[in-house]
Every structure is written in C-alpha cells, then in structure tokens.
C-alpha atoms as a PDB file:
ATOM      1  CA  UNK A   1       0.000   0.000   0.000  1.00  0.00           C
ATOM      2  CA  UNK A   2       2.715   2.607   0.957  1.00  0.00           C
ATOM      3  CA  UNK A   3       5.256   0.892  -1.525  1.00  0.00           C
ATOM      4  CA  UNK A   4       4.942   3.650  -4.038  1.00  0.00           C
ATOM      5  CA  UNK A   5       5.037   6.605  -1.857  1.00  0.00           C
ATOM      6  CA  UNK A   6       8.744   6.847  -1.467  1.00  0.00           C
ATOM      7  CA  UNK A   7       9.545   7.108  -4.998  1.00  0.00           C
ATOM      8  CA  UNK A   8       6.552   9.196  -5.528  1.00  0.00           C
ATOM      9  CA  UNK A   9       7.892  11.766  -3.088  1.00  0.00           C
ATOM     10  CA  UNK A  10      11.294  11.573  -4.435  1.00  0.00           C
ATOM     11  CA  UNK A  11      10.044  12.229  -8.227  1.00  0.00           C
ATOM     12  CA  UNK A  12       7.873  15.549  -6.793  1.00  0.00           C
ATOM     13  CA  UNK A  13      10.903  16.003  -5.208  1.00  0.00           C
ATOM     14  CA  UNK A  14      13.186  15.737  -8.448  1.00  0.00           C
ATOM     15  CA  UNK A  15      10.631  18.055 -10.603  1.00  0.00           C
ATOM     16  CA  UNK A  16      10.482  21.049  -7.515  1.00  0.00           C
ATOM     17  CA  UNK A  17      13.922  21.180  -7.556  1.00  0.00           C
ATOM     18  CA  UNK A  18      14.227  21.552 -11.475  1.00  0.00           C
ATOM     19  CA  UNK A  19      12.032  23.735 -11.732  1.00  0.00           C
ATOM     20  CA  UNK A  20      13.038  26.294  -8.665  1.00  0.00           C
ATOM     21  CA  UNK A  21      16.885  25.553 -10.649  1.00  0.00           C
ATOM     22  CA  UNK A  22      15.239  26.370 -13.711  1.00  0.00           C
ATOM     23  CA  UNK A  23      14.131  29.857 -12.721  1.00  0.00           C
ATOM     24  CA  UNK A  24      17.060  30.858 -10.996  1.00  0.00           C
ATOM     25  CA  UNK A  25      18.938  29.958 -14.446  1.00  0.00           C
ATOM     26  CA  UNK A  26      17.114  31.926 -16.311  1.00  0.00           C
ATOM     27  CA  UNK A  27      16.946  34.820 -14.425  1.00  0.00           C
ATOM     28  CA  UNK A  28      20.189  34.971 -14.169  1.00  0.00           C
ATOM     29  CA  UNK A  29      20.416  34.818 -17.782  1.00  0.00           C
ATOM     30  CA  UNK A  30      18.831  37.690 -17.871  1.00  0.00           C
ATOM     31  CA  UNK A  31      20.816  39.359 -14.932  1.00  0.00           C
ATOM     32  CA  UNK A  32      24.041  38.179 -16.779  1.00  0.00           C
ATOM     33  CA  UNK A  33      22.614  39.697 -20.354  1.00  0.00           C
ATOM     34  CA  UNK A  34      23.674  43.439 -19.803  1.00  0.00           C
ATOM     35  CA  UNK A  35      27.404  42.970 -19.453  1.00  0.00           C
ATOM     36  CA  UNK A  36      27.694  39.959 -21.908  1.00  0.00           C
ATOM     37  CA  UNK A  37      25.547  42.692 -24.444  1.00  0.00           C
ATOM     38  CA  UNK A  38      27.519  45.310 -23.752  1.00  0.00           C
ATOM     39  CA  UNK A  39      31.009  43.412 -24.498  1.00  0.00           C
ATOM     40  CA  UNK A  40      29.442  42.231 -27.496  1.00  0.00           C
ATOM     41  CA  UNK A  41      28.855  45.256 -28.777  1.00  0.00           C
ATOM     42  CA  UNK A  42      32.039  46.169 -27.999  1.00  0.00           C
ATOM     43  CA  UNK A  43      33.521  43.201 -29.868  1.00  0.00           C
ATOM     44  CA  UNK A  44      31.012  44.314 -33.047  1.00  0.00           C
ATOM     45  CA  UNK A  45      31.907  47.834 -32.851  1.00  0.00           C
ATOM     46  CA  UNK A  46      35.882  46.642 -34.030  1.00  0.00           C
ATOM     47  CA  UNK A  47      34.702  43.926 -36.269  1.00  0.00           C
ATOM     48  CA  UNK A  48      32.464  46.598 -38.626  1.00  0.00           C
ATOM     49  CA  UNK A  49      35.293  48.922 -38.888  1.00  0.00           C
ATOM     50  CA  UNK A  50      36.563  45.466 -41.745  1.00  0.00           C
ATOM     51  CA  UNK A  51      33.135  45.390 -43.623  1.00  0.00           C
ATOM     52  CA  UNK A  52      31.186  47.454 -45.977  1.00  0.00           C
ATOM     53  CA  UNK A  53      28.958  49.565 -43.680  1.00  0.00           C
ATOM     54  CA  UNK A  54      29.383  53.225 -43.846  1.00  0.00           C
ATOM     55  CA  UNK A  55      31.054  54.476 -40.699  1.00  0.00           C
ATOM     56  CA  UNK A  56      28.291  57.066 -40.280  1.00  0.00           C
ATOM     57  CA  UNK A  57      25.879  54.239 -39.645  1.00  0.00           C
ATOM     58  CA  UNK A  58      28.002  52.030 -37.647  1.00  0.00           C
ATOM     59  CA  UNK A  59      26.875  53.479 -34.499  1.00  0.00           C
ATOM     60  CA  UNK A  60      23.506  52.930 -35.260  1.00  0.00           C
ATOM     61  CA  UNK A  61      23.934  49.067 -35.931  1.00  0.00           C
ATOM     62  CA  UNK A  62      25.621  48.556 -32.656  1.00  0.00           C
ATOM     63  CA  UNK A  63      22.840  50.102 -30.644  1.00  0.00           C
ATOM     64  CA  UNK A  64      20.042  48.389 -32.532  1.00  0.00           C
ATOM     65  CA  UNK A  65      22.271  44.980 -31.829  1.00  0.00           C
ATOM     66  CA  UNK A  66      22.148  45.769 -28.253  1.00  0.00           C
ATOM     67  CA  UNK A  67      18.798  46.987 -27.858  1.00  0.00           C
ATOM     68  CA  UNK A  68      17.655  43.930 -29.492  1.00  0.00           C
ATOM     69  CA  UNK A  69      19.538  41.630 -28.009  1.00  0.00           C
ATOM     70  CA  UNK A  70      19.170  42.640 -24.480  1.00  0.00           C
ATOM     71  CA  UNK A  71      15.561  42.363 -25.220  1.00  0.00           C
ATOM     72  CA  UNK A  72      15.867  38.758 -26.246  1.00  0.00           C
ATOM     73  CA  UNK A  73      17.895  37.341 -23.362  1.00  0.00           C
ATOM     74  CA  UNK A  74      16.110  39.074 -20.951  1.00  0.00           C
ATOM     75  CA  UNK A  75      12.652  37.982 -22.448  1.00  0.00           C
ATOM     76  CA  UNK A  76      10.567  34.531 -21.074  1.00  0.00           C
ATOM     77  CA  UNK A  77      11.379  33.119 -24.354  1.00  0.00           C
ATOM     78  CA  UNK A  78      15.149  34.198 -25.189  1.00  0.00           C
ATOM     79  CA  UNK A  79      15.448  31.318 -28.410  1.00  0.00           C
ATOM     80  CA  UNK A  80      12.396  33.679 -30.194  1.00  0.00           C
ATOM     81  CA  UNK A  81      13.484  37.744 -31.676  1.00  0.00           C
ATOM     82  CA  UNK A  82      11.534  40.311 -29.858  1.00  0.00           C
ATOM     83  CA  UNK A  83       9.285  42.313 -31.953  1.00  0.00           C
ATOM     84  CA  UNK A  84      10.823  44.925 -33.928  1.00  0.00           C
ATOM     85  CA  UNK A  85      14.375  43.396 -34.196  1.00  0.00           C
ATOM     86  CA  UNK A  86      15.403  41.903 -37.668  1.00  0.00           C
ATOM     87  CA  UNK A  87      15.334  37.837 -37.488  1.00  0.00           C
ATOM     88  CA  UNK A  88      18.827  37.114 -38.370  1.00  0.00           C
ATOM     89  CA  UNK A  89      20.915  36.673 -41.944  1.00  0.00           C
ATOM     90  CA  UNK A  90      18.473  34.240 -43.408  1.00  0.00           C
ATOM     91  CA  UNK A  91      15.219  36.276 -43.336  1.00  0.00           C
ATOM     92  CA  UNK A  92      17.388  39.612 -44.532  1.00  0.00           C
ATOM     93  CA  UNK A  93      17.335  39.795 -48.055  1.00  0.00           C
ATOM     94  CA  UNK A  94      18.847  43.645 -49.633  1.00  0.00           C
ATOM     95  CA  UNK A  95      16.114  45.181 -51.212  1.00  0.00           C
ATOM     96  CA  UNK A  96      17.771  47.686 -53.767  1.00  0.00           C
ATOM     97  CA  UNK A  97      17.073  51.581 -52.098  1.00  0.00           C
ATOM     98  CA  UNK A  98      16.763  50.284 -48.659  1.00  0.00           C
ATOM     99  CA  UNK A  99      19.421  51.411 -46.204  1.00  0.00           C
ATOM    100  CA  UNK A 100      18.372  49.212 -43.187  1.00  0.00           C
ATOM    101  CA  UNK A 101      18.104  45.887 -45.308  1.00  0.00           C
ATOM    102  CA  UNK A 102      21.613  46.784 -47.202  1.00  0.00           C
ATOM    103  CA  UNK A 103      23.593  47.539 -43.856  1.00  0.00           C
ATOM    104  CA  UNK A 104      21.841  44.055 -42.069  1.00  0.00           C
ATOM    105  CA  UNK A 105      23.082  42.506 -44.936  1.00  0.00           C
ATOM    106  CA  UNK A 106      26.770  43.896 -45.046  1.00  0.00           C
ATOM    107  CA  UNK A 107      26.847  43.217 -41.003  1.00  0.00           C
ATOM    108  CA  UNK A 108      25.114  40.239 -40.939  1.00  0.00           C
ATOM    109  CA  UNK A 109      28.355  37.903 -40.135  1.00  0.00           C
ATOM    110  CA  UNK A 110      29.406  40.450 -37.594  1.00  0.00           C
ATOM    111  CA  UNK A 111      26.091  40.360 -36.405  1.00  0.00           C
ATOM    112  CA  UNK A 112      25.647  36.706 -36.007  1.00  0.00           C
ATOM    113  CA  UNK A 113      29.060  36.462 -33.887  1.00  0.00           C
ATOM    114  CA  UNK A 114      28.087  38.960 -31.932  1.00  0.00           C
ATOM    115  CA  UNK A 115      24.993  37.393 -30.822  1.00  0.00           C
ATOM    116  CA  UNK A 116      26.666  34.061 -29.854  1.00  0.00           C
ATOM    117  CA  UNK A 117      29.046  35.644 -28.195  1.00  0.00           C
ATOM    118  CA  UNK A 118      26.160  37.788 -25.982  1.00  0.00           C
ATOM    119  CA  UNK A 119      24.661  34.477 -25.401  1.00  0.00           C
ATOM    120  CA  UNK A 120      27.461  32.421 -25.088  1.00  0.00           C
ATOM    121  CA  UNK A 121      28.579  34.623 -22.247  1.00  0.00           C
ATOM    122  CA  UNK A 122      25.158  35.328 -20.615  1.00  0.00           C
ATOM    123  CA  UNK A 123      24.002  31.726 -20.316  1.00  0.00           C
ATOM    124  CA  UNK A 124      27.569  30.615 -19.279  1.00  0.00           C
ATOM    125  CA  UNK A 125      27.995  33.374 -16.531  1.00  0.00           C
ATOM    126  CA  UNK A 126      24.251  32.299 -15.068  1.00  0.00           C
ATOM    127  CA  UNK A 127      25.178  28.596 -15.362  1.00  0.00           C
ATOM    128  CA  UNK A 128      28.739  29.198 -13.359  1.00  0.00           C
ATOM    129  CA  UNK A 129      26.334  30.728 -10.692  1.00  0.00           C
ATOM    130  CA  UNK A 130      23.952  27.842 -10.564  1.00  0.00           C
ATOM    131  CA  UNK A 131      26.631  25.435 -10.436  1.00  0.00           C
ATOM    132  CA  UNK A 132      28.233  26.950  -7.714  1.00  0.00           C
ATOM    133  CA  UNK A 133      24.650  27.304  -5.661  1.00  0.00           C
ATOM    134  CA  UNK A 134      24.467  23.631  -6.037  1.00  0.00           C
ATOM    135  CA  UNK A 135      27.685  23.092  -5.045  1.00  0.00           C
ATOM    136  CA  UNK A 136      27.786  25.321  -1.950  1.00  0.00           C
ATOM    137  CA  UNK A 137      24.149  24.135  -1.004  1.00  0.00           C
ATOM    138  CA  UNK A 138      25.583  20.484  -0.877  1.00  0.00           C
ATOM    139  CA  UNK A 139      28.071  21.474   1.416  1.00  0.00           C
ATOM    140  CA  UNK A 140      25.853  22.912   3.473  1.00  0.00           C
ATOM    141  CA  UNK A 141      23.484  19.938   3.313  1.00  0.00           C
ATOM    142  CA  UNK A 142      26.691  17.610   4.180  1.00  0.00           C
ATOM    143  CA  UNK A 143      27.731  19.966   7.214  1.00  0.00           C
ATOM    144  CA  UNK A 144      24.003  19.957   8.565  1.00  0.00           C
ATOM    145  CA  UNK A 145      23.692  15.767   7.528  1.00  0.00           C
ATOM    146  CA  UNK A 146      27.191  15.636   9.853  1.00  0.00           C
ATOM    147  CA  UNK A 147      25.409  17.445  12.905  1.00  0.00           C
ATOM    148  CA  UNK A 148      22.735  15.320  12.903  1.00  0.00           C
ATOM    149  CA  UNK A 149      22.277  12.418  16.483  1.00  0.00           C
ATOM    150  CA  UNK A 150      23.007   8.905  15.270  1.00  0.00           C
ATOM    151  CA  UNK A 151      20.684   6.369  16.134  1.00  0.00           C
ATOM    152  CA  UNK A 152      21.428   4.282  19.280  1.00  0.00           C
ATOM    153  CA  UNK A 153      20.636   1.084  18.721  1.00  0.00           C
ATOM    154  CA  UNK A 154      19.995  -1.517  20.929  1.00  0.00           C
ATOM    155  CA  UNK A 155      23.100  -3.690  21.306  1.00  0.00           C
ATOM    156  CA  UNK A 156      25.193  -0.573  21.330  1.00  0.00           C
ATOM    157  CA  UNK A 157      23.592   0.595  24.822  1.00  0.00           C
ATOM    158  CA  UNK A 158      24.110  -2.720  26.158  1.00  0.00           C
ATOM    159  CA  UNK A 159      27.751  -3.229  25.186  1.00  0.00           C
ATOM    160  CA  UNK A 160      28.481   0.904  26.279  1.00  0.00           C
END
C-alpha cells in the first residue's frame, strides 16, 4: 500500500527542484545579459570597422544589436526575436534603395558572432552561478547531515 510513496515523493521532489533551478537559471540569464551585451557590442563595434557599412551608420547598428539583443535574453522566451528586431541573416534579403536591409546585410556575419558571443557569455555566466549554488548548497546539506544524532541502537547501549 505505501510501496509507491517513497519514490513518488522523491520524483515531486526531483521536478520542484528543477524547476526552482530552472528559474534561478534563467533569471540569471537575464541578470548576466547586460554585461555579456555590452562586451558584445564592444567586440562588433571593431569587427564593422573590416566590412562594408558606412562608418556614419556604424553606431547605429551597434545600438540596434544591443537593444535587441538585451531584449531577447532578458525575455521569457530568449530562443524567439523580440518584436521589432530583424530575425537574423536568413530572413534579410537587400532590397535595392533600402538602407536598413543593405547595412543588415553587409553586417550580418558580424552580427551573427556577436549574438553568440552575448549568449554564449550570458548563459555561461548564469550557469557558473547555478553550479556553484548547487555546489555550496551540498556542502551545506553535508555539514548539517554531519550534525545530525546517530541512532542508538539496541546492542550498542548494552555493550556501552
């Protein structure tokens, strides 16, 4: 009657703790997006000064990069493209007369290293702090397991 509680408790157990590890992750994603967005853009600042796009305009594409790509790690759903940012190399086409599509095109491989770098950097910064949580919170769980009375058993009070 009671033989499945045990590992019922332990699988409730099991999904809690993934999700409350879950969260944490991804807010620290987004805690971890400004700086990783903002040494991006650093990084893509350099790298357009070797393509095509007119240095008048290169300001420009490194604040739409980071506007739009703080807005994406720090969103719910970071693998979609907030609304008004471009969707990446592969749904810009240059459309002859039209500045914005020409310079996405020109920056587009700048653009796409950028990005994993951003989110390379944000997800690994939040997962080094979730891995050390883990780590320090087993520690702690070890110390406290440590403290705990052992059991006297029977044959051990009559022997002491």
């Amino acid at each position: 009657m009671l033989s499945g509680s045990i590992p019922t408790i332990q699988q409730i157990g099991c999904s809690v703790g993934l999700a409350l590890i879950s969260i944490v992750f991804f807010n620290q994603v987004a805690a971890q997006s400004q700086s990783a967005v903002d040494d991006a853009g650093g990084t893509l600042s350099r790298s357009l000064e070797t393509t095509a796009v007119a240095p008048a305009l290169r300001p420009a594409v490194v604040g739409e990069f980071t506007r739009c790509a703080q807005l994406q790690l720090s969103s719910p759903h970071p693998e979609q493209t907030p609304p008004g940012c471009a969707g990446g190399a592969s749904s810009v086409a240059a459309t002859p007369g039209d500045i914005r599509s020409t310079v996405a095109v020109q920056a587009a491989p700048e653009l796409e290293d950028a990005a994993r770098q951003a989110a390379a950097r944000s997800f690994l910064g939040a997962l080094t702090i979730v891995l050390w949580s883990i780590a320090g919170a087993a520690v702690v769980l070890a110390g406290v397991s440590l403290l705990l009375k052992k059991p006297v058993t029977a044959g051990a009070e009559a022997t002491g």
